[in-house]
C-alpha atoms as a PDB file:
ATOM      1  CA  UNK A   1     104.727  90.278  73.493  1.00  0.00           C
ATOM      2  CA  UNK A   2     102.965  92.340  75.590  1.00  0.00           C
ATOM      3  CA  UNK A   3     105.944  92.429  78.369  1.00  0.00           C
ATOM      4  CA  UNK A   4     108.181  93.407  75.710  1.00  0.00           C
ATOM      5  CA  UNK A   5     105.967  96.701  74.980  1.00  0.00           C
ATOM      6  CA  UNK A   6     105.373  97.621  78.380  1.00  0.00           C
ATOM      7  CA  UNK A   7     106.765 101.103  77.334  1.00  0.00           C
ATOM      8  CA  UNK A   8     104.751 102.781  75.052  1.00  0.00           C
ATOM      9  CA  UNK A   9     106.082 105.284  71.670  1.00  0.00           C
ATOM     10  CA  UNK A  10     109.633 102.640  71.569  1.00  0.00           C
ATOM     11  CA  UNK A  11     109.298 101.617  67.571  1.00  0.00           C
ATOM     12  CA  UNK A  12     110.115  97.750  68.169  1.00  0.00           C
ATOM     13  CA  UNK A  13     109.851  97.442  64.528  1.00  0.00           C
ATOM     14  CA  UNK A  14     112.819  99.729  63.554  1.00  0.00           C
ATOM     15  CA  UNK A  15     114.743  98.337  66.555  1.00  0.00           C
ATOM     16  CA  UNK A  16     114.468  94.665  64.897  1.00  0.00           C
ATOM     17  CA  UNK A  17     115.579  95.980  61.616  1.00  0.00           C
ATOM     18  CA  UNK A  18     118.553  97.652  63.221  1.00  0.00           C
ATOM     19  CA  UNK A  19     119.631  94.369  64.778  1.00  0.00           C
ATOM     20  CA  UNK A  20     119.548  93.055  61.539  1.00  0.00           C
ATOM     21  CA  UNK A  21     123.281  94.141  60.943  1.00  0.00           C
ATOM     22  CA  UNK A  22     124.074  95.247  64.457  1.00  0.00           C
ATOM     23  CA  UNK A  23     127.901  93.896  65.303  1.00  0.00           C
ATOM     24  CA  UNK A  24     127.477  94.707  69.360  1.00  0.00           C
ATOM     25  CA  UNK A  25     124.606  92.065  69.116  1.00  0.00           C
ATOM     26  CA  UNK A  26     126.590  89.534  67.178  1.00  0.00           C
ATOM     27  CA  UNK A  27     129.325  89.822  69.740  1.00  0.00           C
ATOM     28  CA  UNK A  28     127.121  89.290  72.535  1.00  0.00           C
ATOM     29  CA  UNK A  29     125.423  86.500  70.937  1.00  0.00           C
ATOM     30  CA  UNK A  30     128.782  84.433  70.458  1.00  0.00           C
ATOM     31  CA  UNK A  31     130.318  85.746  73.283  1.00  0.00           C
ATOM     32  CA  UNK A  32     128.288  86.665  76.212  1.00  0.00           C
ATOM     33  CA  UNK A  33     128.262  84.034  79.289  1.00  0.00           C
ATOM     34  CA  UNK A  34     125.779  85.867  81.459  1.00  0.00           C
ATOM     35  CA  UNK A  35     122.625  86.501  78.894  1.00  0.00           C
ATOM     36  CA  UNK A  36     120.473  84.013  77.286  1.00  0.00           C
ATOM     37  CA  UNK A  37     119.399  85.626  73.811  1.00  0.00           C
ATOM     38  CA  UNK A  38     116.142  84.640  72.431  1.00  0.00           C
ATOM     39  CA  UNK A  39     114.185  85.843  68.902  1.00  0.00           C
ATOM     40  CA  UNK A  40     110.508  86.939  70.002  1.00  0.00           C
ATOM     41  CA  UNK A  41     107.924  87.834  66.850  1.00  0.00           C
ATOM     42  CA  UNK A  42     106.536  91.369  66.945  1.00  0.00           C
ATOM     43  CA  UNK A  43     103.170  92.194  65.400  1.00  0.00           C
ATOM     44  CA  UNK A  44     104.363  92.967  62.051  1.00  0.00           C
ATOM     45  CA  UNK A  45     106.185  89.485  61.679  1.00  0.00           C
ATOM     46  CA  UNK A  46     109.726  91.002  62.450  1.00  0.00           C
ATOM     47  CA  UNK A  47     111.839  88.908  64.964  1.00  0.00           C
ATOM     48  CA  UNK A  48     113.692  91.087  67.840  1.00  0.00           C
ATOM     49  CA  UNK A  49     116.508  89.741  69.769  1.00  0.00           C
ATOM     50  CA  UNK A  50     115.695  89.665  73.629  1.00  0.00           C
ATOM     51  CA  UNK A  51     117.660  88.746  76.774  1.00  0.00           C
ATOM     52  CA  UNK A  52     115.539  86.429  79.020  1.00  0.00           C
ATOM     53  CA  UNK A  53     118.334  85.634  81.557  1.00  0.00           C
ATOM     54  CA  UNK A  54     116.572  86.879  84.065  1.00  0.00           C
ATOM     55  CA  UNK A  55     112.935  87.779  84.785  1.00  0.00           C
ATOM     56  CA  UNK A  56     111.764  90.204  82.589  1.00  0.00           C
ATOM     57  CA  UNK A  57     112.536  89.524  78.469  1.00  0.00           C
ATOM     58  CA  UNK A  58     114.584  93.285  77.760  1.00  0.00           C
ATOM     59  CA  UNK A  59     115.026  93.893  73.980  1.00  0.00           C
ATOM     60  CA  UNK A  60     118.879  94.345  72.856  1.00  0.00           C
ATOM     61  CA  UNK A  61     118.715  98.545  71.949  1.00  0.00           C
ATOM     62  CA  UNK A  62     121.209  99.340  69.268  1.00  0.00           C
ATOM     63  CA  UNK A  63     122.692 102.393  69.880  1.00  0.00           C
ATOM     64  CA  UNK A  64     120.665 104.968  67.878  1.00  0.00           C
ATOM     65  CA  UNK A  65     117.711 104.474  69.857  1.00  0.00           C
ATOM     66  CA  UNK A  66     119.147 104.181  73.618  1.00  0.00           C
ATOM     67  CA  UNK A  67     119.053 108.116  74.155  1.00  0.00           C
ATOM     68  CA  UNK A  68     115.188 107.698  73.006  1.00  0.00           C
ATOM     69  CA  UNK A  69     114.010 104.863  75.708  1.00  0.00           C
ATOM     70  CA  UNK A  70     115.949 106.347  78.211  1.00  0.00           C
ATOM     71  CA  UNK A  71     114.201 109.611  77.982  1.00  0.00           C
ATOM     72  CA  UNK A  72     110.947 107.409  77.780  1.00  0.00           C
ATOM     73  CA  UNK A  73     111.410 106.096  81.136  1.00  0.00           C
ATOM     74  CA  UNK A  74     113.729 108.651  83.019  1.00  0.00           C
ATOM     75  CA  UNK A  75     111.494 111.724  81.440  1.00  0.00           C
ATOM     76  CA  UNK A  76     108.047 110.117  83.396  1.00  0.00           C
ATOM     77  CA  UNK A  77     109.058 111.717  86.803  1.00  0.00           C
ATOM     78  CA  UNK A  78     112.833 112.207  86.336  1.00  0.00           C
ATOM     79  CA  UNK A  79     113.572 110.012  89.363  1.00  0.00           C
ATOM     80  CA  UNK A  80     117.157 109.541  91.213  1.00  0.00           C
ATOM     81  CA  UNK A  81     120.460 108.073  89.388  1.00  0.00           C
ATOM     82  CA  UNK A  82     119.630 104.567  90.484  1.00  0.00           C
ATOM     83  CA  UNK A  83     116.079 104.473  90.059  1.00  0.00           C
ATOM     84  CA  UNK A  84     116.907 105.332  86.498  1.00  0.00           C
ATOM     85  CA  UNK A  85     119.522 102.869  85.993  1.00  0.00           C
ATOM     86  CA  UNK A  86     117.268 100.157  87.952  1.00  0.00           C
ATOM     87  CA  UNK A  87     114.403 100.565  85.753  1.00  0.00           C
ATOM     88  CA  UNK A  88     116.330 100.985  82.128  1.00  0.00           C
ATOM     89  CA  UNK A  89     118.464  97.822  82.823  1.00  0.00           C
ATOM     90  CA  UNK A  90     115.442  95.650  84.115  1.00  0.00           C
ATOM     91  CA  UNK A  91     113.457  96.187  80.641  1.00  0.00           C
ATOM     92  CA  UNK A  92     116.102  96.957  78.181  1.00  0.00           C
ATOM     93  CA  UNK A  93     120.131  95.354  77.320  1.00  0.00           C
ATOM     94  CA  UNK A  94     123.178  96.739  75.660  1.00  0.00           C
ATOM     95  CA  UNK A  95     126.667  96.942  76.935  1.00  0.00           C
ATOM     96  CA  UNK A  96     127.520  99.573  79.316  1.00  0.00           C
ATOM     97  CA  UNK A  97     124.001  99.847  80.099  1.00  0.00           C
ATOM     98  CA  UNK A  98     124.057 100.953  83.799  1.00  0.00           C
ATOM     99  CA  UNK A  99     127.211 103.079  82.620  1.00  0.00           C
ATOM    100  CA  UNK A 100     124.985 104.925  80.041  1.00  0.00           C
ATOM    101  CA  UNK A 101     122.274 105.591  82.175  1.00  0.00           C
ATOM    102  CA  UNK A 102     124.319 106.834  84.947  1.00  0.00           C
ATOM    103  CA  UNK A 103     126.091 109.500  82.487  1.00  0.00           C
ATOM    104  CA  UNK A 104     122.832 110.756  81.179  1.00  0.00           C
ATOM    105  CA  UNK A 105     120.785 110.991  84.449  1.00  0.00           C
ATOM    106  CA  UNK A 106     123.363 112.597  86.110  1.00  0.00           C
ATOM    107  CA  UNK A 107     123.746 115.440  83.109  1.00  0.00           C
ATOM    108  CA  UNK A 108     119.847 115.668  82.937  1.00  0.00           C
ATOM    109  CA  UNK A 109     119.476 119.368  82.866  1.00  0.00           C
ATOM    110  CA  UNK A 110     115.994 119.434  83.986  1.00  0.00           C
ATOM    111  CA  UNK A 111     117.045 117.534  87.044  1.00  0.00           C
ATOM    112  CA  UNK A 112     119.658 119.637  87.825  1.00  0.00           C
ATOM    113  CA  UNK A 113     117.476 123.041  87.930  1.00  0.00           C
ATOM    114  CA  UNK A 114     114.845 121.159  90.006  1.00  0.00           C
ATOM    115  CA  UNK A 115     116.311 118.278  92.571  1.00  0.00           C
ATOM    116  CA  UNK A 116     117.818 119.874  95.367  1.00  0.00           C
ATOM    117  CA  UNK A 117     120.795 117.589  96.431  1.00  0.00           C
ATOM    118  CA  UNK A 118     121.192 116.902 100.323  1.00  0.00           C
ATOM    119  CA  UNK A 119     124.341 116.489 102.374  1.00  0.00           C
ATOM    120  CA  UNK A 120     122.872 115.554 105.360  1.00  0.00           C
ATOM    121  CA  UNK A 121     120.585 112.406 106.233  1.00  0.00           C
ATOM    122  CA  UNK A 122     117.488 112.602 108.440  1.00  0.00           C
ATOM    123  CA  UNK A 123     117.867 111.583 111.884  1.00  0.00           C
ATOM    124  CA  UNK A 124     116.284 108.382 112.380  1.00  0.00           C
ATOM    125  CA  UNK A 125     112.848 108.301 113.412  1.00  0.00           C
ATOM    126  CA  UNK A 126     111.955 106.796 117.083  1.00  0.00           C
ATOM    127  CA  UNK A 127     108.676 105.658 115.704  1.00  0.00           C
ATOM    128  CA  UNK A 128     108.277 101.713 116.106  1.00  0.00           C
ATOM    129  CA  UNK A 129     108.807  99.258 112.663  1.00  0.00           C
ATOM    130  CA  UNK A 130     105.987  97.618 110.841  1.00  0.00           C
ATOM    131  CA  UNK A 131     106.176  93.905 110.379  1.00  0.00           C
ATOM    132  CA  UNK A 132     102.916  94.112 108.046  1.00  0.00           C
ATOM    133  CA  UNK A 133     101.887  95.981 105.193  1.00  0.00           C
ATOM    134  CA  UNK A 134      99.035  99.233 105.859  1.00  0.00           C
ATOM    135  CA  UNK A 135      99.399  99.128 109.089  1.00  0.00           C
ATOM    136  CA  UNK A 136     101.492 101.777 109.819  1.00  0.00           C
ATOM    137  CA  UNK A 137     100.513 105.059 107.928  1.00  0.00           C
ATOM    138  CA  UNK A 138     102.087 108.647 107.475  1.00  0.00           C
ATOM    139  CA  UNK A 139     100.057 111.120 105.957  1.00  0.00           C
ATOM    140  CA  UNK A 140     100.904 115.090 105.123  1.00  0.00           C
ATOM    141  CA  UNK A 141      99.522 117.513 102.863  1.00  0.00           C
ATOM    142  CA  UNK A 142     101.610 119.306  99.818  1.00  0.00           C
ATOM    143  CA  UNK A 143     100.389 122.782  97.452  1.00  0.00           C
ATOM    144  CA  UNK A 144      99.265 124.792  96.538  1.00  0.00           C
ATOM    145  CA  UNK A 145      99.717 123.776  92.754  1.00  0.00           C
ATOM    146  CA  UNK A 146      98.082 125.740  89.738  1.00  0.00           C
ATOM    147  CA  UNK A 147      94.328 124.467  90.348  1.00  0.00           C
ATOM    148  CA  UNK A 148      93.313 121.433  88.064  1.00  0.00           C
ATOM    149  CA  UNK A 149      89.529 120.279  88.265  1.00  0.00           C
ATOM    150  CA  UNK A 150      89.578 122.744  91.291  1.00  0.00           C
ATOM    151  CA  UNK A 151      92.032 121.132  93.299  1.00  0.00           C
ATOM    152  CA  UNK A 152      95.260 122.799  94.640  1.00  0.00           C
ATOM    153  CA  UNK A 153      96.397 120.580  96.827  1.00  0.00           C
ATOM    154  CA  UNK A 154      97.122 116.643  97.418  1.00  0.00           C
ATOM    155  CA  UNK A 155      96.659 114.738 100.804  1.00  0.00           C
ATOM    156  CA  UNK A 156      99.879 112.081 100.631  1.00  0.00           C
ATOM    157  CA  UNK A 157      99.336 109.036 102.167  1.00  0.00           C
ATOM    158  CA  UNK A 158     102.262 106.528 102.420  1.00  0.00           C
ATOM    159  CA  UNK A 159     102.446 103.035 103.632  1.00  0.00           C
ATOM    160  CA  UNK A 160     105.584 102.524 106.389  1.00  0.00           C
ATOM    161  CA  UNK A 161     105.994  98.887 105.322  1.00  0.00           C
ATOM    162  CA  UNK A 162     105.631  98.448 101.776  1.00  0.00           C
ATOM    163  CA  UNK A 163     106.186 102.285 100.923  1.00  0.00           C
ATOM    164  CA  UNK A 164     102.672 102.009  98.859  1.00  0.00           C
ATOM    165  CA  UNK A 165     102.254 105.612  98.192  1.00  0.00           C
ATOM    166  CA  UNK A 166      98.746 107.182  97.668  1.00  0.00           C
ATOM    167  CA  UNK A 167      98.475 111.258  96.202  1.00  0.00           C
ATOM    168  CA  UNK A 168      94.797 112.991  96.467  1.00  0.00           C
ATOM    169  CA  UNK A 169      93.988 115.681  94.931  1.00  0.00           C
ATOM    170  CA  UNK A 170      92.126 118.159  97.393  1.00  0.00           C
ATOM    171  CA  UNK A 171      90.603 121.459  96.984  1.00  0.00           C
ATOM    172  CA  UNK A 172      91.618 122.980  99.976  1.00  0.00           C
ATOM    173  CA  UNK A 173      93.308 121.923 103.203  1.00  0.00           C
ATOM    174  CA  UNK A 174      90.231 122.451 105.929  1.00  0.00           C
ATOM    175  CA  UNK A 175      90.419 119.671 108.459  1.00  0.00           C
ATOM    176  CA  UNK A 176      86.862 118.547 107.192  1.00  0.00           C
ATOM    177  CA  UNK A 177      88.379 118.167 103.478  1.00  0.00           C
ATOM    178  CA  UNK A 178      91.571 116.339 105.183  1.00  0.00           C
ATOM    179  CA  UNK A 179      89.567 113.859 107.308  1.00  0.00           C
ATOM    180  CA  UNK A 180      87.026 112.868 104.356  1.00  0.00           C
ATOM    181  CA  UNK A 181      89.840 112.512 102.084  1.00  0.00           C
ATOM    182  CA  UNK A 182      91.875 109.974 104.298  1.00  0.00           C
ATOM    183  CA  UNK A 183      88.792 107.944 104.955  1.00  0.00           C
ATOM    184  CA  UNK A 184      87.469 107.877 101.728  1.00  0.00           C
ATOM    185  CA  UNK A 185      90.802 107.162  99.381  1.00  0.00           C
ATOM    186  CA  UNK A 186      92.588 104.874 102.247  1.00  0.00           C
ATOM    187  CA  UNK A 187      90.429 103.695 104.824  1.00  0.00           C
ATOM    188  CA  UNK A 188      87.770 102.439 102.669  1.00  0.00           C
ATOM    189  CA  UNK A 189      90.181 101.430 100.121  1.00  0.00           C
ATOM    190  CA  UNK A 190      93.087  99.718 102.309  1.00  0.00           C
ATOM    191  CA  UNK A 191      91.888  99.032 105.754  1.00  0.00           C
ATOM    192  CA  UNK A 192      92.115 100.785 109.294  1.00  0.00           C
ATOM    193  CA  UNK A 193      95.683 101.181 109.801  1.00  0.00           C
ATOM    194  CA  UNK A 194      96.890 101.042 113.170  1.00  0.00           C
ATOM    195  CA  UNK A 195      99.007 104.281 113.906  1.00  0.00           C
ATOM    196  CA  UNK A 196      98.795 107.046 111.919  1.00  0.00           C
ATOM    197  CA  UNK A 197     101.894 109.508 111.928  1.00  0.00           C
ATOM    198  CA  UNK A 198     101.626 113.331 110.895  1.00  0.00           C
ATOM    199  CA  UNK A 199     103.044 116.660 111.340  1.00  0.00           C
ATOM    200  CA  UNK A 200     101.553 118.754 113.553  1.00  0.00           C
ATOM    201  CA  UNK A 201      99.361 120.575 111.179  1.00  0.00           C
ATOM    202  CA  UNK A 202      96.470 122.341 112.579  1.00  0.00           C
ATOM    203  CA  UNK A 203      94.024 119.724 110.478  1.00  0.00           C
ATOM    204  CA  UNK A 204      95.705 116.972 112.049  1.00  0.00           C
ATOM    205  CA  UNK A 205      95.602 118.238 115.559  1.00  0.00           C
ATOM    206  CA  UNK A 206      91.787 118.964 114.927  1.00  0.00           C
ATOM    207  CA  UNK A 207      88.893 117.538 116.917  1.00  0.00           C
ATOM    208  CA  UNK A 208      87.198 116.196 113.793  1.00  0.00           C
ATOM    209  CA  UNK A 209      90.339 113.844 112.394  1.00  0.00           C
ATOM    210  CA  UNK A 210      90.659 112.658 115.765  1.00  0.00           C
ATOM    211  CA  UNK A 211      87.654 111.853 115.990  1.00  0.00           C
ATOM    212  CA  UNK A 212      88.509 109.987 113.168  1.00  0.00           C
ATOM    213  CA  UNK A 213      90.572 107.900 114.949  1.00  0.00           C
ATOM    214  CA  UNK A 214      88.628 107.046 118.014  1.00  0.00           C
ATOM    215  CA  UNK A 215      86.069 106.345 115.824  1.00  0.00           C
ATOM    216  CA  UNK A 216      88.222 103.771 113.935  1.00  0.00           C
ATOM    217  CA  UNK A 217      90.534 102.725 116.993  1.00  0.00           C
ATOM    218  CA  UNK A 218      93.217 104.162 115.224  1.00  0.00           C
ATOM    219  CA  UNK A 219      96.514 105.655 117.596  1.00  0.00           C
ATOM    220  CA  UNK A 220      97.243 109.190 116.042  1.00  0.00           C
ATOM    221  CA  UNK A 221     100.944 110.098 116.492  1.00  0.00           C
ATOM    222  CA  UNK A 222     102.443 113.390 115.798  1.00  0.00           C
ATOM    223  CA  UNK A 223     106.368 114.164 115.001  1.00  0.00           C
ATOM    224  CA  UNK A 224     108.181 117.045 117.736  1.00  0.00           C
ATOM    225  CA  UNK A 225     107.961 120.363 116.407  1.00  0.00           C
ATOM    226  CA  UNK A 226     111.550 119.965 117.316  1.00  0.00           C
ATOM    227  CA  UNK A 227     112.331 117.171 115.291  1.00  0.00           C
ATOM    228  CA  UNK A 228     110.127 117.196 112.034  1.00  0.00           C
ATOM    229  CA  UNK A 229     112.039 114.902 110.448  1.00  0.00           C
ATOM    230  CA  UNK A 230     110.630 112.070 112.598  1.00  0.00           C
ATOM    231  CA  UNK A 231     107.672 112.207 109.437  1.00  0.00           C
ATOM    232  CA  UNK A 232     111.177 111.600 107.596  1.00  0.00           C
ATOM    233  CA  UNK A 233     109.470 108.337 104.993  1.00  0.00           C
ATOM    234  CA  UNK A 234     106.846 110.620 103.408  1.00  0.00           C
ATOM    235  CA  UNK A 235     109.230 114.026 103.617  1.00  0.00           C
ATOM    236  CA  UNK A 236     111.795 112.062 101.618  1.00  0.00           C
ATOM    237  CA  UNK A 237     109.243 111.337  99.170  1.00  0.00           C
ATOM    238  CA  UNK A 238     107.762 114.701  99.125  1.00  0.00           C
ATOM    239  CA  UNK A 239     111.345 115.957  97.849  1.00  0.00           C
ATOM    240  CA  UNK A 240     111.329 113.606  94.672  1.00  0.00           C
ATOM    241  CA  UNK A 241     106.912 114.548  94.399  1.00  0.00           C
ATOM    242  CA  UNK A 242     107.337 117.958  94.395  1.00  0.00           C
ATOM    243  CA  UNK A 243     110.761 118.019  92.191  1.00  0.00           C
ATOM    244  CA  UNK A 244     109.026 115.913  89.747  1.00  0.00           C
ATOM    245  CA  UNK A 245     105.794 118.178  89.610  1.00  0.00           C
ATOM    246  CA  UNK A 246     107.730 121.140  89.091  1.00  0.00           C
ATOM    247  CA  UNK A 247     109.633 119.427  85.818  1.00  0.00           C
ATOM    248  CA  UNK A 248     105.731 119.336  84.488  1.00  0.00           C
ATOM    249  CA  UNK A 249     104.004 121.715  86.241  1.00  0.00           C
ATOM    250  CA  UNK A 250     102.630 123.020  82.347  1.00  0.00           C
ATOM    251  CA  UNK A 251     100.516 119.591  81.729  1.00  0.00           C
ATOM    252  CA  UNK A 252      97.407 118.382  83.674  1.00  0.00           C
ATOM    253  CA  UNK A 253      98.714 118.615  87.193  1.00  0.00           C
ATOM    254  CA  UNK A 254      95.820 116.070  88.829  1.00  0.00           C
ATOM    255  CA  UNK A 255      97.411 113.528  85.578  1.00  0.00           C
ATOM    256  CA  UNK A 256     100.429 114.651  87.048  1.00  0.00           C
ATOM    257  CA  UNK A 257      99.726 113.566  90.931  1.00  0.00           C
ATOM    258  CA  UNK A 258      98.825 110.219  89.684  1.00  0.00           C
ATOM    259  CA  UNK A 259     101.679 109.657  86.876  1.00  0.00           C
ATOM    260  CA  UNK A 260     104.159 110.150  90.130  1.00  0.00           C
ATOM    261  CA  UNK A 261     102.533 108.139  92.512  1.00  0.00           C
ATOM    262  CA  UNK A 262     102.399 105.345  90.184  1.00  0.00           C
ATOM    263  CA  UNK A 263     106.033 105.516  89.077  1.00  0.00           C
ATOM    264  CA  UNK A 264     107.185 105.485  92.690  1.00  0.00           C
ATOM    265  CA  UNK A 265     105.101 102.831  93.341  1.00  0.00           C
ATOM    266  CA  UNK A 266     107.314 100.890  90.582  1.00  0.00           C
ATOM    267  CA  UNK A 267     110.601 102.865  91.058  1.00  0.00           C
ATOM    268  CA  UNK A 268     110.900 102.211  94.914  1.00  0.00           C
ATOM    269  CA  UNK A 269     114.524 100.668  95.674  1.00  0.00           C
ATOM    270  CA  UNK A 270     115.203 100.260  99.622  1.00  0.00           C
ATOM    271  CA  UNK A 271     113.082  96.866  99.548  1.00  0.00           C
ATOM    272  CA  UNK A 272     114.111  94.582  96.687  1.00  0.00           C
ATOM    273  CA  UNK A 273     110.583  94.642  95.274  1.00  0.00           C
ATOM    274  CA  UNK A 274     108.315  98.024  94.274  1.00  0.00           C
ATOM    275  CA  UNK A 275     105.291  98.289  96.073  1.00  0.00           C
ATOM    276  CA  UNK A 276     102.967  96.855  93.461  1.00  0.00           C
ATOM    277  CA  UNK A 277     104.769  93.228  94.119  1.00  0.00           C
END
């Protein structure tokens, strides 16, 4: 039961009584080759119809409540066309699904004031592959942001290999705040990578983070002021960050840091697994 509420404020209860009498489900049930239905008991005793045909069991929606869990997963960081699609057809079933989802993201109008859309693609990096997770690490700094608990601005830490995304909240951007932050939220939580990759930021270049990394044996690698986008893994992700802070700037922006770390952590779709995995 517990995997099939995995998304909290969805009334599974008025979705059951809905597929009491709903004729989209009978025709799937009788005619559908590709899903394996199966009745699951909700808390209340009512019996919802589930797909289990593949790993996750995803409720059949009847249509008057599919605008509702879409905007219960799409509205948590409004994240790309596919990401929305890839995470409303993994938990939930209907026909046209993907179709549906594709319509509404792409008319999202909060989306389309925020998300700036880009023709061109990042040259590619020269910096060497991982072949194992944390060891290759690129870190930058985004902000200010309307203070929360005194902080303005968030230290981004990204893994290279399984794209394991860490956001601190910071109170200001001095390269003793920087260095403390980096050891203490992912050093002493995930290891001493071996290369770190940055911008050239004054706090990076400092003699105190690179201290840092003698200390730790760690090889500090900077991007060409000429070619920025050689950071290009953690800029990419600072696009959809700062897009989706700016869609909720009004609430509890430290909440916010960690609402949109943790859904890219999940939402991830290069690598056929999210980070978590």
């Amino acid at each position: 039961m517990s995997r099939i509420e995995s998304v909290s404020d969805i009334d599974y209860d008025k979705i059951a009584d809905e597929q009491i009498s709903n004729e989209e489900l009978k025709e799937l049930l009788n005619d559908s080759k590709n899903l394996n239905f199966k009745q699951y008991p909700l808390p209340s005793g009512k019996i919802i119809w589930c797909d289990i045909s593949t790993s996750n069991i995803r409720p059949f929606i009847p249509q008057p409540f599919r605008m509702n869990v879409f905007h219960k997963i799409h509205d948590l960081n409004h994240p790309g066309i596919k990401s929305s699609v890839k995470q409303i057809a993994s938990r939930f079933i209907w026909k046209n699904i993907k179709r549906d989802v594709k319509e509404w993201a792409k008319t999202c109008i909060n989306c389309q004031k925020n998300k700036i859309i880009w023709h061109t693609q990042s040259k590619f990096n020269s910096f060497e592959e991982p072949d194992e997770r944390f060891s290759i690490i690129h870190i930058d700094i985004i902000g200010p942001y309307p203070p929360s608990n005194g902080n303005k601005y968030c230290l981004t830490c990204i893994d290279c290999f399984t794209c394991w995304m860490e956001v601190i909240p910071i109170e200001n951007i001095t390269s003793e705040t920087i260095t403390k932050a980096f050891y203490a939220n992912w050093i002493c939580r995930f290891g001493v990578p071996y290369t770190v990759i940055t911008d050239r930021g004054n706090q990076f270049r400092s003699e105190l983070f690179r201290s840092l990394g003698i200390i730790c044996g760690i090889k500090m690698q900077t991007n060409t002021s000429y070619h920025p986008q050689s950071n290009g893994k953690i800029e990419r992700q600072h696009r959809t960050l700062k897009a989706a802070i700016e869609l909720t700037i009004q609430s509890n922006v430290v909440r916010i840091y960690q609402l949109h770390s943790l859904a890219y952590e999940h939402l991830y779709v290069k690598i056929p697994i999210a980070p978590l995995q």
